[in-house]
C-alpha atoms as a PDB file:
ATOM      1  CA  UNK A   1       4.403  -8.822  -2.705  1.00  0.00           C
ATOM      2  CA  UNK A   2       5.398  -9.151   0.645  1.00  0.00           C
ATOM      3  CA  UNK A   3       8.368  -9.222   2.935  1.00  0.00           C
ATOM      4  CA  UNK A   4       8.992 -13.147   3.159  1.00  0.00           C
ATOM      5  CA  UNK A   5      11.862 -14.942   2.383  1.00  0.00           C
ATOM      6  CA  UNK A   6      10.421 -15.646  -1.527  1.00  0.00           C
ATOM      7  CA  UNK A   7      11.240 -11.474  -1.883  1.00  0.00           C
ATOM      8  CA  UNK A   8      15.232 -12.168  -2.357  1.00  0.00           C
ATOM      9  CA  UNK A   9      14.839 -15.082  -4.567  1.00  0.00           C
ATOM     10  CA  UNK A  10      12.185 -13.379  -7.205  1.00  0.00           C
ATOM     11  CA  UNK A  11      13.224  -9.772  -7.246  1.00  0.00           C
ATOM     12  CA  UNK A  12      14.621 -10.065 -10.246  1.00  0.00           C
ATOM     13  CA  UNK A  13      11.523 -11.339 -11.805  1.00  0.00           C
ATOM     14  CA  UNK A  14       9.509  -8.325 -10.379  1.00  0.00           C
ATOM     15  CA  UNK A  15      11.812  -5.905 -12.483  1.00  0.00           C
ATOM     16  CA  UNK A  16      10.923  -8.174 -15.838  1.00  0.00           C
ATOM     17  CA  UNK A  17       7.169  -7.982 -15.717  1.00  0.00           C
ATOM     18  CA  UNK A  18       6.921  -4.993 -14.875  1.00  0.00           C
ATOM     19  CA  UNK A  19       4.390  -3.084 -16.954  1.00  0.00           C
ATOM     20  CA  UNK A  20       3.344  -6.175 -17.757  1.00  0.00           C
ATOM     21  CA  UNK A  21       1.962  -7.429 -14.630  1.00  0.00           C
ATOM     22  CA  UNK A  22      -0.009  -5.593 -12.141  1.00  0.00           C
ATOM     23  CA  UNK A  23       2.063  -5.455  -9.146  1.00  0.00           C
ATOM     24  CA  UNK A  24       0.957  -4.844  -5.678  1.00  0.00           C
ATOM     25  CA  UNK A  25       3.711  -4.590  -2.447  1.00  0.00           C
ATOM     26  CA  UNK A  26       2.792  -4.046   1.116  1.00  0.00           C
ATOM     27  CA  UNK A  27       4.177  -0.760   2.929  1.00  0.00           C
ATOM     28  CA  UNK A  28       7.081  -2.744   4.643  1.00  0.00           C
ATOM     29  CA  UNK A  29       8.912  -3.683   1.175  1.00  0.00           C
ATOM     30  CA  UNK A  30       8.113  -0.307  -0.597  1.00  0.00           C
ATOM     31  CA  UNK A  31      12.052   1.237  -0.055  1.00  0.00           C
ATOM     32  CA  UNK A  32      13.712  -2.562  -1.239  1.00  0.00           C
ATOM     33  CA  UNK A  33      11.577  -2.655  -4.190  1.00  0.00           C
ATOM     34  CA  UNK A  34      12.099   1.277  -5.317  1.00  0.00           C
ATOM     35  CA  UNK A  35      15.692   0.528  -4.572  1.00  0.00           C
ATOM     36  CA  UNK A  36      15.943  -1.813  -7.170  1.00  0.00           C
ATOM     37  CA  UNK A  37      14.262   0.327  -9.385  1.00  0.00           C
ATOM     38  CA  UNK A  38      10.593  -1.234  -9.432  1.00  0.00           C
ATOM     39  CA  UNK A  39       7.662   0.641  -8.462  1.00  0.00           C
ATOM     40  CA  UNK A  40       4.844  -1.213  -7.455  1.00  0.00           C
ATOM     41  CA  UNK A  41       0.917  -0.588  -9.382  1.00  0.00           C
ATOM     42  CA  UNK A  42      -0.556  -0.106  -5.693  1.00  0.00           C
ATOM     43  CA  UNK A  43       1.458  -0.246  -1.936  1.00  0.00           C
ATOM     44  CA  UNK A  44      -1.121  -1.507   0.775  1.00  0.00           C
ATOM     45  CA  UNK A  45      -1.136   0.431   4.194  1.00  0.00           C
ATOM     46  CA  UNK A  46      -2.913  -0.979   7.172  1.00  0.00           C
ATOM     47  CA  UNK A  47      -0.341  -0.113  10.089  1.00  0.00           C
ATOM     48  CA  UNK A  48      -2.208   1.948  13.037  1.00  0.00           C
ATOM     49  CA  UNK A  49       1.029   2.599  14.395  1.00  0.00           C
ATOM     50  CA  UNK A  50       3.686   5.923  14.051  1.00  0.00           C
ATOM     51  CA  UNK A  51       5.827   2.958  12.686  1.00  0.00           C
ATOM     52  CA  UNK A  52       4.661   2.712  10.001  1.00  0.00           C
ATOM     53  CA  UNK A  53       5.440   6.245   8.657  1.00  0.00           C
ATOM     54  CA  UNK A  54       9.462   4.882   8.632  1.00  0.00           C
ATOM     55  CA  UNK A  55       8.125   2.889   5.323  1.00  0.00           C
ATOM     56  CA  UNK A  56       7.845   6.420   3.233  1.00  0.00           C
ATOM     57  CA  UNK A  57      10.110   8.551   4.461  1.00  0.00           C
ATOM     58  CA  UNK A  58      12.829   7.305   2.180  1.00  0.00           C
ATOM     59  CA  UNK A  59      11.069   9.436  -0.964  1.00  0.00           C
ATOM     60  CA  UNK A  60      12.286  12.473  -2.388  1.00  0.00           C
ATOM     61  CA  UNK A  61      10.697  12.431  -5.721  1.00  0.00           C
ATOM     62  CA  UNK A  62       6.921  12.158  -6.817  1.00  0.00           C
ATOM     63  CA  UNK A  63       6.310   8.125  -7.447  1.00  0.00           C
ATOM     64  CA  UNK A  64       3.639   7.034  -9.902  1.00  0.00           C
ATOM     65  CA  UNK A  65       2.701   4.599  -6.815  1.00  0.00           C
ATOM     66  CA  UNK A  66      -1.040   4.891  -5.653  1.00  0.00           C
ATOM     67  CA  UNK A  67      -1.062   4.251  -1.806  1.00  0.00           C
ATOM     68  CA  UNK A  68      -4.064   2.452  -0.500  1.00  0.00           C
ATOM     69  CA  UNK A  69      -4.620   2.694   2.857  1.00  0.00           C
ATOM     70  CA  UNK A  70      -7.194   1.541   5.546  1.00  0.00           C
ATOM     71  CA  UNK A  71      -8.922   4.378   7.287  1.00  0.00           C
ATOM     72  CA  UNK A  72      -7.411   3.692  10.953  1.00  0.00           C
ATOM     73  CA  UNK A  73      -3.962   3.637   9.117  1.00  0.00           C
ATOM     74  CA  UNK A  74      -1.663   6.008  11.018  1.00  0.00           C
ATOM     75  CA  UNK A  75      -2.965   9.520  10.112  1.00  0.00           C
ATOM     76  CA  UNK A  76       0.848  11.033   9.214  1.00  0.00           C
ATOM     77  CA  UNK A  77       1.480   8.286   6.702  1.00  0.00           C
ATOM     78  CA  UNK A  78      -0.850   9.103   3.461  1.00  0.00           C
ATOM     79  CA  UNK A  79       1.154  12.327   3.929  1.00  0.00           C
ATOM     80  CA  UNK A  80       4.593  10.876   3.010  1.00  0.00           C
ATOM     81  CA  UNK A  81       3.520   9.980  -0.220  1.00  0.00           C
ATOM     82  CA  UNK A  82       3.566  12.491  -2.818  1.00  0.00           C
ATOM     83  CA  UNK A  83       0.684  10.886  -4.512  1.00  0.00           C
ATOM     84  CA  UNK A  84      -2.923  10.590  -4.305  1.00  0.00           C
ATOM     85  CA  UNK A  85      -3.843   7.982  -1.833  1.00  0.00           C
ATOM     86  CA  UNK A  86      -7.319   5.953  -2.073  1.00  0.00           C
ATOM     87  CA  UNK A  87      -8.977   4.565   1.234  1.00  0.00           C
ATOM     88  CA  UNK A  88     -10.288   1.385   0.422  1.00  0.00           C
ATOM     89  CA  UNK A  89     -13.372  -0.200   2.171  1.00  0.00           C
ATOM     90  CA  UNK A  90     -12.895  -2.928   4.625  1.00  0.00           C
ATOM     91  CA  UNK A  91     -15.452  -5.522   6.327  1.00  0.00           C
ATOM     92  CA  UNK A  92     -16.468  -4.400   9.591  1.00  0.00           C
ATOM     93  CA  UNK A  93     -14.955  -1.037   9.779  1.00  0.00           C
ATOM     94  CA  UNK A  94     -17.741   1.367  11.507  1.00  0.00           C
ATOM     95  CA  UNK A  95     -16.444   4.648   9.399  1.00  0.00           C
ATOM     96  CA  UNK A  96     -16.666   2.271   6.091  1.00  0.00           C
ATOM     97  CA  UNK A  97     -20.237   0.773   6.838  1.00  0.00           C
ATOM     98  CA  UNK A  98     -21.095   4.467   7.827  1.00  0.00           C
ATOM     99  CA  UNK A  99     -19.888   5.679   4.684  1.00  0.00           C
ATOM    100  CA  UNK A 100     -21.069   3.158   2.238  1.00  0.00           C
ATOM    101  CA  UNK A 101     -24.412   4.380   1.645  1.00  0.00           C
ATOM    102  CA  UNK A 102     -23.171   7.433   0.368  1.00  0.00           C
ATOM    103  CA  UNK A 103     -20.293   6.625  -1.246  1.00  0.00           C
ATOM    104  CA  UNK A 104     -21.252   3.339  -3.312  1.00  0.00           C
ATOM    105  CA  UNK A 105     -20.625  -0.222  -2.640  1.00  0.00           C
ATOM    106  CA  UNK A 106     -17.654  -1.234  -4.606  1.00  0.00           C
ATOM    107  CA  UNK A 107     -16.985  -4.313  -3.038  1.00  0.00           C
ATOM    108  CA  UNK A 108     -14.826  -4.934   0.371  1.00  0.00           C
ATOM    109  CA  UNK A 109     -11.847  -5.806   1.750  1.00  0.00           C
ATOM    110  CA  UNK A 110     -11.239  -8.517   4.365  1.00  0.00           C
ATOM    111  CA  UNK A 111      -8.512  -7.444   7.290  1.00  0.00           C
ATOM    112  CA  UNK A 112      -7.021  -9.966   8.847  1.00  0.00           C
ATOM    113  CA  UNK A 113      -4.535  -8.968  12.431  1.00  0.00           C
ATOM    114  CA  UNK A 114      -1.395  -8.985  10.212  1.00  0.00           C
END
């Protein structure tokens, strides 16, 4: 899920398959969707900015959540999740093509600017 204008409309319809569906959100609509009570299977990171950090700092309370974030996400934001977080491998990304050899290939990730 992500913050376009199809968000209002189906919100509703994220709260009925949940636990039925796997259900992935983007950082931005994290604090709408726990607001209406539906937490997300994954929430997708990729901001390199301090921004990004506002997108977490709504949670008091440990979230079942699993934050995956790209390794030049901002380095304060894994932190404001009080939940594991996995970094996830992404096409092109020095540290990641580094890394791979010792880590396994699993498969990538394409970024795009947005």
């Amino acid at each position: 899920m992500a913050a376009g204008p199809s968000l209002s409309k189906n919100i509703i319809l994220l709260k009925k398959i949940q636990g039925k569906a796997l259900i992935l959100a983007v950082d931005t609509i994290f604090k709408v969707l726990t607001h209406y009570g539906i937490e997300p299977d994954f929430v997708i990171s990729t901001d390199f900015t301090q921004n990004a950090g506002q997108y977490f700092e709504f949670l008091q309370n440990s979230t079942p959540t699993v934050l995956l974030v790209d390794p030049e996400v901002f380095s304060r934001n894994p932190c404001k999740l009080p939940r594991p977080v996995t970094y996830y491998d992404i096409e092109g990304n020095s540290l990641c093509e580094w890394s791979r050899p010792f880590l396994g290939d699993y498969g990538i990730l394409p970024k795009g600017l947005s």
